[in-house]
Protein backbone atom coordinates (compact mmCIF):
# COMPACT_ATOMS: atom_id res chain seq x y z
CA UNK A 1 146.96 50.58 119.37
CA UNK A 2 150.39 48.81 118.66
CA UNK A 3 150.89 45.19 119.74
CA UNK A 4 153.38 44.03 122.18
CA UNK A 5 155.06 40.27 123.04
CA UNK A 6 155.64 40.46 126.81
CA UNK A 7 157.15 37.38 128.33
CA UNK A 8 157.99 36.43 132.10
CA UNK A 9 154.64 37.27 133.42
CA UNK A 10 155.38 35.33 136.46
CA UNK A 11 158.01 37.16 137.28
CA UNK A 12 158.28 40.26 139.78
CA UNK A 13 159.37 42.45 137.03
CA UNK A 14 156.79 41.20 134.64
CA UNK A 15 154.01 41.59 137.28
CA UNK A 16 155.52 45.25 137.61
CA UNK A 17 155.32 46.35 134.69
CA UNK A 18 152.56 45.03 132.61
CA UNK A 19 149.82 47.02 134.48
CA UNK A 20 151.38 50.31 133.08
CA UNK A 21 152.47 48.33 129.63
CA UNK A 22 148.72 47.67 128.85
CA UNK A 23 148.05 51.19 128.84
CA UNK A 24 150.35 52.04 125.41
CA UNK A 25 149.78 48.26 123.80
CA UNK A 26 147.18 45.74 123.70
CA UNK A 27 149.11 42.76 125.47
CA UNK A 28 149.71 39.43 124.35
CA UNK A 29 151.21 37.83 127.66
CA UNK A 30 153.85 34.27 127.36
CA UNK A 31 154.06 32.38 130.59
CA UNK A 32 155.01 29.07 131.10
CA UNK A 33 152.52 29.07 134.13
CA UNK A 34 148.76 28.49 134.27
CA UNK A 35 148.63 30.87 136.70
CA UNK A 36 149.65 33.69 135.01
CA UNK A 37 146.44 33.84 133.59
CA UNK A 38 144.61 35.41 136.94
CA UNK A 39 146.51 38.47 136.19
CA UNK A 40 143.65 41.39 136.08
CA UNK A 41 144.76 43.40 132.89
CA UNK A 42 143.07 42.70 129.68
CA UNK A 43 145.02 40.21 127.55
CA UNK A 44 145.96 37.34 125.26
CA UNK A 45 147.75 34.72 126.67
CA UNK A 46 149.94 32.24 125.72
CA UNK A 47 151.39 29.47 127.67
CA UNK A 48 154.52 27.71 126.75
CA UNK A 49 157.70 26.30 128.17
CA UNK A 50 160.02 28.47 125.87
CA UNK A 51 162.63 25.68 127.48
CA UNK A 52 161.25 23.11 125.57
CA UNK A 53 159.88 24.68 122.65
CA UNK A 54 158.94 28.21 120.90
CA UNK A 55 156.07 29.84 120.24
CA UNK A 56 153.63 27.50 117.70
CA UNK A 57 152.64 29.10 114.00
CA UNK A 58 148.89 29.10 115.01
CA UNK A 59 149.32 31.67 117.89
CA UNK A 60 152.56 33.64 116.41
CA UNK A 61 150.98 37.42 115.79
CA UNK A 62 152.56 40.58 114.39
CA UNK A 63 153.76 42.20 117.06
CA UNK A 64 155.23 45.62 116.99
CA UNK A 65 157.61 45.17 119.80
CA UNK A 66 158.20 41.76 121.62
CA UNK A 67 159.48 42.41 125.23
CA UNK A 68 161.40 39.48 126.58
CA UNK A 69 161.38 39.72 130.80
CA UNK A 70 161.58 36.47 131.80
CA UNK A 71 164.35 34.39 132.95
CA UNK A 72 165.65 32.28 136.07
CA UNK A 73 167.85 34.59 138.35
CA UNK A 74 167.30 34.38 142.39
CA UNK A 75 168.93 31.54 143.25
CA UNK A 76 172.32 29.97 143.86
CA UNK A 77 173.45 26.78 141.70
CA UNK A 78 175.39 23.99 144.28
CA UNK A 79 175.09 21.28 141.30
CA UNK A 80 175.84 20.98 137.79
CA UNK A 81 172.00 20.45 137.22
CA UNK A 82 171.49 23.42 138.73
CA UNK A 83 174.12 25.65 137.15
CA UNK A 84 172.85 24.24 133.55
CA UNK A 85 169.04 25.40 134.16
CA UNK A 86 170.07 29.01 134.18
CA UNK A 87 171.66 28.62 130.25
CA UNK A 88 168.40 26.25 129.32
CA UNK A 89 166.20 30.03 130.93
CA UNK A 90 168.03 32.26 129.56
CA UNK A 91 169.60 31.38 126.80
CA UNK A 92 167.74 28.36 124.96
CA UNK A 93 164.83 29.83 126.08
CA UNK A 94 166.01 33.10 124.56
CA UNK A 95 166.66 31.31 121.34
CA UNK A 96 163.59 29.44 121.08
CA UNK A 97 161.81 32.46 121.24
CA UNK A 98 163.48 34.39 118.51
CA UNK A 99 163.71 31.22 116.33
CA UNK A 100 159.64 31.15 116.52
CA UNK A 101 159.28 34.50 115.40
CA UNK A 102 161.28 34.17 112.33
CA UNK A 103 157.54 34.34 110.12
CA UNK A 104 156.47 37.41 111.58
CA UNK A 105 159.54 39.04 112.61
CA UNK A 106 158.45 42.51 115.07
CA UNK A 107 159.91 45.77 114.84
CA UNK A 108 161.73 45.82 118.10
CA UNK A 109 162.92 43.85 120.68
CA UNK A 110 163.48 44.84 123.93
CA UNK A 111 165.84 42.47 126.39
CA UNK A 112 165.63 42.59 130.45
CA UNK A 113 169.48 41.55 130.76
CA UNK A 114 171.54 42.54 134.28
CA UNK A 115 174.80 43.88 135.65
CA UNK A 116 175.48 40.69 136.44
CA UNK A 117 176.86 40.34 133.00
CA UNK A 118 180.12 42.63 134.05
CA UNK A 119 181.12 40.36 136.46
CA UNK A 120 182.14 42.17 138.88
CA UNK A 121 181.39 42.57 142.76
CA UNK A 122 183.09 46.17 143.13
CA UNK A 123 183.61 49.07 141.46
CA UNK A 124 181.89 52.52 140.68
CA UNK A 125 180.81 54.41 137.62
CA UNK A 126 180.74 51.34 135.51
CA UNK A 127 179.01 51.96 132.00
CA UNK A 128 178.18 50.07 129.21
CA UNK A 129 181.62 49.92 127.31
CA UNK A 130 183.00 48.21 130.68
CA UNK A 131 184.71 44.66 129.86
CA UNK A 132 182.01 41.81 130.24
CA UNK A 133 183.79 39.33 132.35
CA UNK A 134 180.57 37.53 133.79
CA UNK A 135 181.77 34.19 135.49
CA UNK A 136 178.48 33.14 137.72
CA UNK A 137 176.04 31.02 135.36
CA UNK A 138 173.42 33.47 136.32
CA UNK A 139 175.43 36.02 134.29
CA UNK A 140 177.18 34.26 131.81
CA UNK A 141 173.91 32.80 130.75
CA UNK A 142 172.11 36.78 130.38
CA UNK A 143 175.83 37.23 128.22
CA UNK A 144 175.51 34.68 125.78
CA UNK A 145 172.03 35.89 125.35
CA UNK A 146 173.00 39.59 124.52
CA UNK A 147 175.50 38.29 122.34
CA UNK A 148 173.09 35.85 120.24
CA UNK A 149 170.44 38.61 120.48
CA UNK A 150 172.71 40.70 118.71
CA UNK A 151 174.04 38.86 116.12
CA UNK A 152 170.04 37.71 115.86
CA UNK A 153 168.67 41.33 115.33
CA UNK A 154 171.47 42.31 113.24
CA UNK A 155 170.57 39.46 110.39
CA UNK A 156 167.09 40.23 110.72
CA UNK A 157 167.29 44.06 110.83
CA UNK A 158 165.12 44.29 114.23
CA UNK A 159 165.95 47.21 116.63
CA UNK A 160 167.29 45.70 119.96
CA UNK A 161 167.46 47.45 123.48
CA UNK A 162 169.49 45.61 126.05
CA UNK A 163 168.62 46.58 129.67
CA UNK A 164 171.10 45.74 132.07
CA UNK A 165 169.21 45.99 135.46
CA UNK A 166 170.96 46.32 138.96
CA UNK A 167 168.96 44.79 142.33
CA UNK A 168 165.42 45.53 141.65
CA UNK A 169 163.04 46.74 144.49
CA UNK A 170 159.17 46.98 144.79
CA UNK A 171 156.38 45.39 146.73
CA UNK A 172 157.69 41.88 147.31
CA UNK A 173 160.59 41.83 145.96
CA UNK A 174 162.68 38.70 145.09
CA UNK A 175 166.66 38.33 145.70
CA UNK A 176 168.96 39.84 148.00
CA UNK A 177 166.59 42.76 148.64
CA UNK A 178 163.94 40.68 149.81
CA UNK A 179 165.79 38.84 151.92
CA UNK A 180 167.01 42.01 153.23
CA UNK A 181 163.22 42.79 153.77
CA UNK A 182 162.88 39.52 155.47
CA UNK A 183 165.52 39.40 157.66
CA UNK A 184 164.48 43.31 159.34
CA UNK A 185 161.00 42.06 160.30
CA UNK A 186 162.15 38.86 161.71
CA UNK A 187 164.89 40.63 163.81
CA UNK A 188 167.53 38.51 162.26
CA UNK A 189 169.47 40.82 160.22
CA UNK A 190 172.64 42.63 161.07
CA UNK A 191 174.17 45.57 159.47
CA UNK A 192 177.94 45.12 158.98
CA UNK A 193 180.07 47.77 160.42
CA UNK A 194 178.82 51.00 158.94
CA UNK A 195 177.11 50.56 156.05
CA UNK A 196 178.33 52.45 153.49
CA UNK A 197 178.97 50.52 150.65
CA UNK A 198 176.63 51.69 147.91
CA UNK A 199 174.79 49.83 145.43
CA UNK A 200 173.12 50.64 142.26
CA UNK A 201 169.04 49.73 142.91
CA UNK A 202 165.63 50.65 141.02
CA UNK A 203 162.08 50.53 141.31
CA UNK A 204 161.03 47.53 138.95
CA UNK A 205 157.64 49.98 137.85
CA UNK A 206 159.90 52.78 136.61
CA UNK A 207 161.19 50.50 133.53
CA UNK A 208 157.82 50.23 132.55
CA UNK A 209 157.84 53.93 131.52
CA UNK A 210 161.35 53.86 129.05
CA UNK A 211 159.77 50.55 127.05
CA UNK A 212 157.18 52.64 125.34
CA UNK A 213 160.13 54.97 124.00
CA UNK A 214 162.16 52.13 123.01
CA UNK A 215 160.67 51.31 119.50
CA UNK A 216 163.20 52.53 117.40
CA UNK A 217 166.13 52.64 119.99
CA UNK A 218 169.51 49.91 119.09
CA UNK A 219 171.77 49.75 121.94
CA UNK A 220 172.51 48.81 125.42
CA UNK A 221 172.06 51.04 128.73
CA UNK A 222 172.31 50.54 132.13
CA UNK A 223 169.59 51.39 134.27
CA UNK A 224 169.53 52.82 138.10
CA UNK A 225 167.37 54.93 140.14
CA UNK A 226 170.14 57.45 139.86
CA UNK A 227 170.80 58.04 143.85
CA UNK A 228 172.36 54.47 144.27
CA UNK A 229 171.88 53.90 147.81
CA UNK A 230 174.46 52.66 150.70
CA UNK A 231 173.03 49.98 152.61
CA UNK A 232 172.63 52.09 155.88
CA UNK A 233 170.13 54.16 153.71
CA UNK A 234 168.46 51.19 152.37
CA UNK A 235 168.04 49.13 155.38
CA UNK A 236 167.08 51.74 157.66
CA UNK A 237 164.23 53.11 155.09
CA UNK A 238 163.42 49.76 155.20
CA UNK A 239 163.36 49.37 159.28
CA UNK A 240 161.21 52.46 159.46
CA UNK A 241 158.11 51.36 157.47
CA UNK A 242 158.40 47.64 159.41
CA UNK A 243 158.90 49.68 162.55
CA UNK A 244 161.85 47.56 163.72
CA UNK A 245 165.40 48.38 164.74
CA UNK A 246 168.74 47.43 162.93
CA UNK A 247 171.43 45.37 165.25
CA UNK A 248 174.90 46.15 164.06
CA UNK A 249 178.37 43.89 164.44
CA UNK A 250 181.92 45.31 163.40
CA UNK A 251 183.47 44.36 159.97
CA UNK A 252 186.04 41.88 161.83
CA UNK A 253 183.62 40.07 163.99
CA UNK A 254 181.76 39.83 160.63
CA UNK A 255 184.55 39.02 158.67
CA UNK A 256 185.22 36.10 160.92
CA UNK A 257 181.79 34.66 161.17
CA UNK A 258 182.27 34.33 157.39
CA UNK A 259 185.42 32.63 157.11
CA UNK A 260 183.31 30.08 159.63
CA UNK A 261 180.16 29.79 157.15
CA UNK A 262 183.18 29.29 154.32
CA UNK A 263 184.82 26.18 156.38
CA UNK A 264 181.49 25.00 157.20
CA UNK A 265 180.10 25.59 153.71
CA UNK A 266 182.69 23.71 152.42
CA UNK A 267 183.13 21.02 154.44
CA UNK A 268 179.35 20.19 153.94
CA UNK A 269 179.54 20.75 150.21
CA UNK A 270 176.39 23.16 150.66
CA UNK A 271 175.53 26.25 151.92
CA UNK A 272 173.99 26.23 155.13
CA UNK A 273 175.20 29.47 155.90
CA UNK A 274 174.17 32.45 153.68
CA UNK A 275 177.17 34.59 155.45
CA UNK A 276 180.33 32.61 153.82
CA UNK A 277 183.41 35.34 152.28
CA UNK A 278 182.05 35.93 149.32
CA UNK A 279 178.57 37.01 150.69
CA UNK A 280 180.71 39.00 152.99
CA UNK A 281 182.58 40.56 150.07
CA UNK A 282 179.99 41.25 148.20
CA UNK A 283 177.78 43.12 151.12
CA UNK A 284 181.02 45.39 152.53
CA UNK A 285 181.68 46.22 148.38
CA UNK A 286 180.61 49.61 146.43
CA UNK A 287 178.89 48.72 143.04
CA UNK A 288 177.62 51.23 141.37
CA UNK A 289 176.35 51.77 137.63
CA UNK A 290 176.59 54.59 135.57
CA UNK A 291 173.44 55.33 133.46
CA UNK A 292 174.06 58.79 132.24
CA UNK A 293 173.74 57.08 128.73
CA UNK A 294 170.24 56.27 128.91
CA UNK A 295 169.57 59.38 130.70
CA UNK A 296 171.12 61.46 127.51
CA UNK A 297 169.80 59.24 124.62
CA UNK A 298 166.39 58.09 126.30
CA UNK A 299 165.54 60.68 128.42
CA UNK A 300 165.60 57.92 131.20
CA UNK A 301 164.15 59.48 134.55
CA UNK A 302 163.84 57.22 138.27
CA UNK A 303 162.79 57.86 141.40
CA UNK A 304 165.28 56.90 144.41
CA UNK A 305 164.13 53.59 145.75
CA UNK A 306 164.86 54.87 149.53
CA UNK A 307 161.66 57.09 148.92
CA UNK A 308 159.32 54.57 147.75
CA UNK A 309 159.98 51.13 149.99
């Protein structure tokens, strides 16, 4: 059986897809976190702060394929300490990760990047060859990384898939989705106005199936679940299996409550309120991937989220 690096076990999307990674590789698993190490499937383990340091000589392997999920996303930087922890995740950590495999370089590596890295909050049919113009340190930090990556693999003559992920759904999901989730069972969340602004979604398990077909693959695809929800469809899939109802306020009433959470925002120099403009902006705005590229070269198949939450 082939050998496979898997970092970010921690994470939701690590915890997704390593049950269904086992079954094609025997897993070596990199967590920062003594905890990781309750997780069920049959592993090695290594725990390190790729932060602070890279993996040591003594428990480097030779991996056939190193899969590199982890990173710091989920959360929104108000200080400069805070905007300069997502570059020391994903980016130093990136490099000191490479940089320690340099002795027993694999065959492939496979990177868990994001949309994020566009830059943009609307737009439709976006595909790979779409400027970069990320600007948020969550996604200029995931950019910097694709770009060392490929300059990295390039020298060193390892095949390198970049996955650019959009919102990612499951059971427990982190980010906007599960606050989404949140909000409908506590009967706090509104829809605004209609709902129909789509966004591009996926079920985190369903990446666990293209890694396996990766091994020889260099290039960089977006992934979706191909149906790319509004938010009508996604909140009210998510209402029926909580068995509560969605309350619903017109775009200008909304619009204005925003512009308050701005003032207030600002004036406070924090963000008390998680409805400001640009929340606003982002929630009434179509963005939607296009990932007819990795359905053509990968055979890349999803199910629609709406059906499984």
């Amino acid at each position: 059986m082939k050998k496979a690096l898997v970092t970010g076990l921690s994470g939701f999307l690590g915890k997704a897809i390593i049950p269904y990674l086992a079954g094609h590789y025997k897993i070596t698993m990199l967590s920062r976190s003594v905890l990781a190490k309750k997780s069920k499937v049959a592993a090695d383990y290594i725990q390190v702060d790729l932060v602070k340091e890279g993996i040591s000589e003594s428990t480097s392997k030779e991996w056939d394929v190193v899969i590199h999920a982890a990173g710091k996303a989920h959360s929104l930087p108000q200080t400069d300490e805070e905007r300069k922890a997502f570059f020391d995740v994903n980016l130093k950590g990136t490099r000191n990760l490479v940089e320690s495999l340099e002795n027993n370089l694999p065959r492939s590596f496979v990177f868990i990047s994001t949309i994020a890295v566009y830059g943009l909050v609307n737009g439709e049919a976006i595909t790979e060859d779409t400027p970069l113009k990320a600007r948020d340190p969550y996604g200029l930090s995931k950019l910097k990384a694709e770009r060392f990556l490929l300059d990295w693999a390039d020298r060193k003559g390892v095949n390198l898939t970049i996955l650019r992920l959009p919102l990612l759904a499951g059971p427990e999901a982190p980010g906007n989705l599960g606050v989404m989730i949140k909000g409908i069972n506590l009967g706090r969340y509104v829809r605004i106005g209609q709902g129909q602004a789509r966004k591009s979604v996926l079920w985190a398990e369903d990446i666990a199936n293209i890694i396996p077909h990766l091994e020889n693959i260099s290039g960089t695809y977006n992934l979706t679940d191909g149906h790319n929800p509004t938010f009508k469809e996604l909140e009210e899939a998510i209402a029926i299996r909580l068995g509560k109802k969605i309350k619903v306020i017109p775009k200008p009433v909304a619009k204005l409550i925003a512009y308050a959470g701005t003032v207030i925002n600002t004036v406070l120099r924090k963000r008390v309120f998680s409805l400001d403009t640009k929340a606003y902006y982002k929630i009434t705005s179509t963005l939607v991937m296009d990932d007819s590229k990795a359905r053509k070269e990968l055979g890349w198949k999803s199910r629609r989220v709406v059906d499984l939450i």
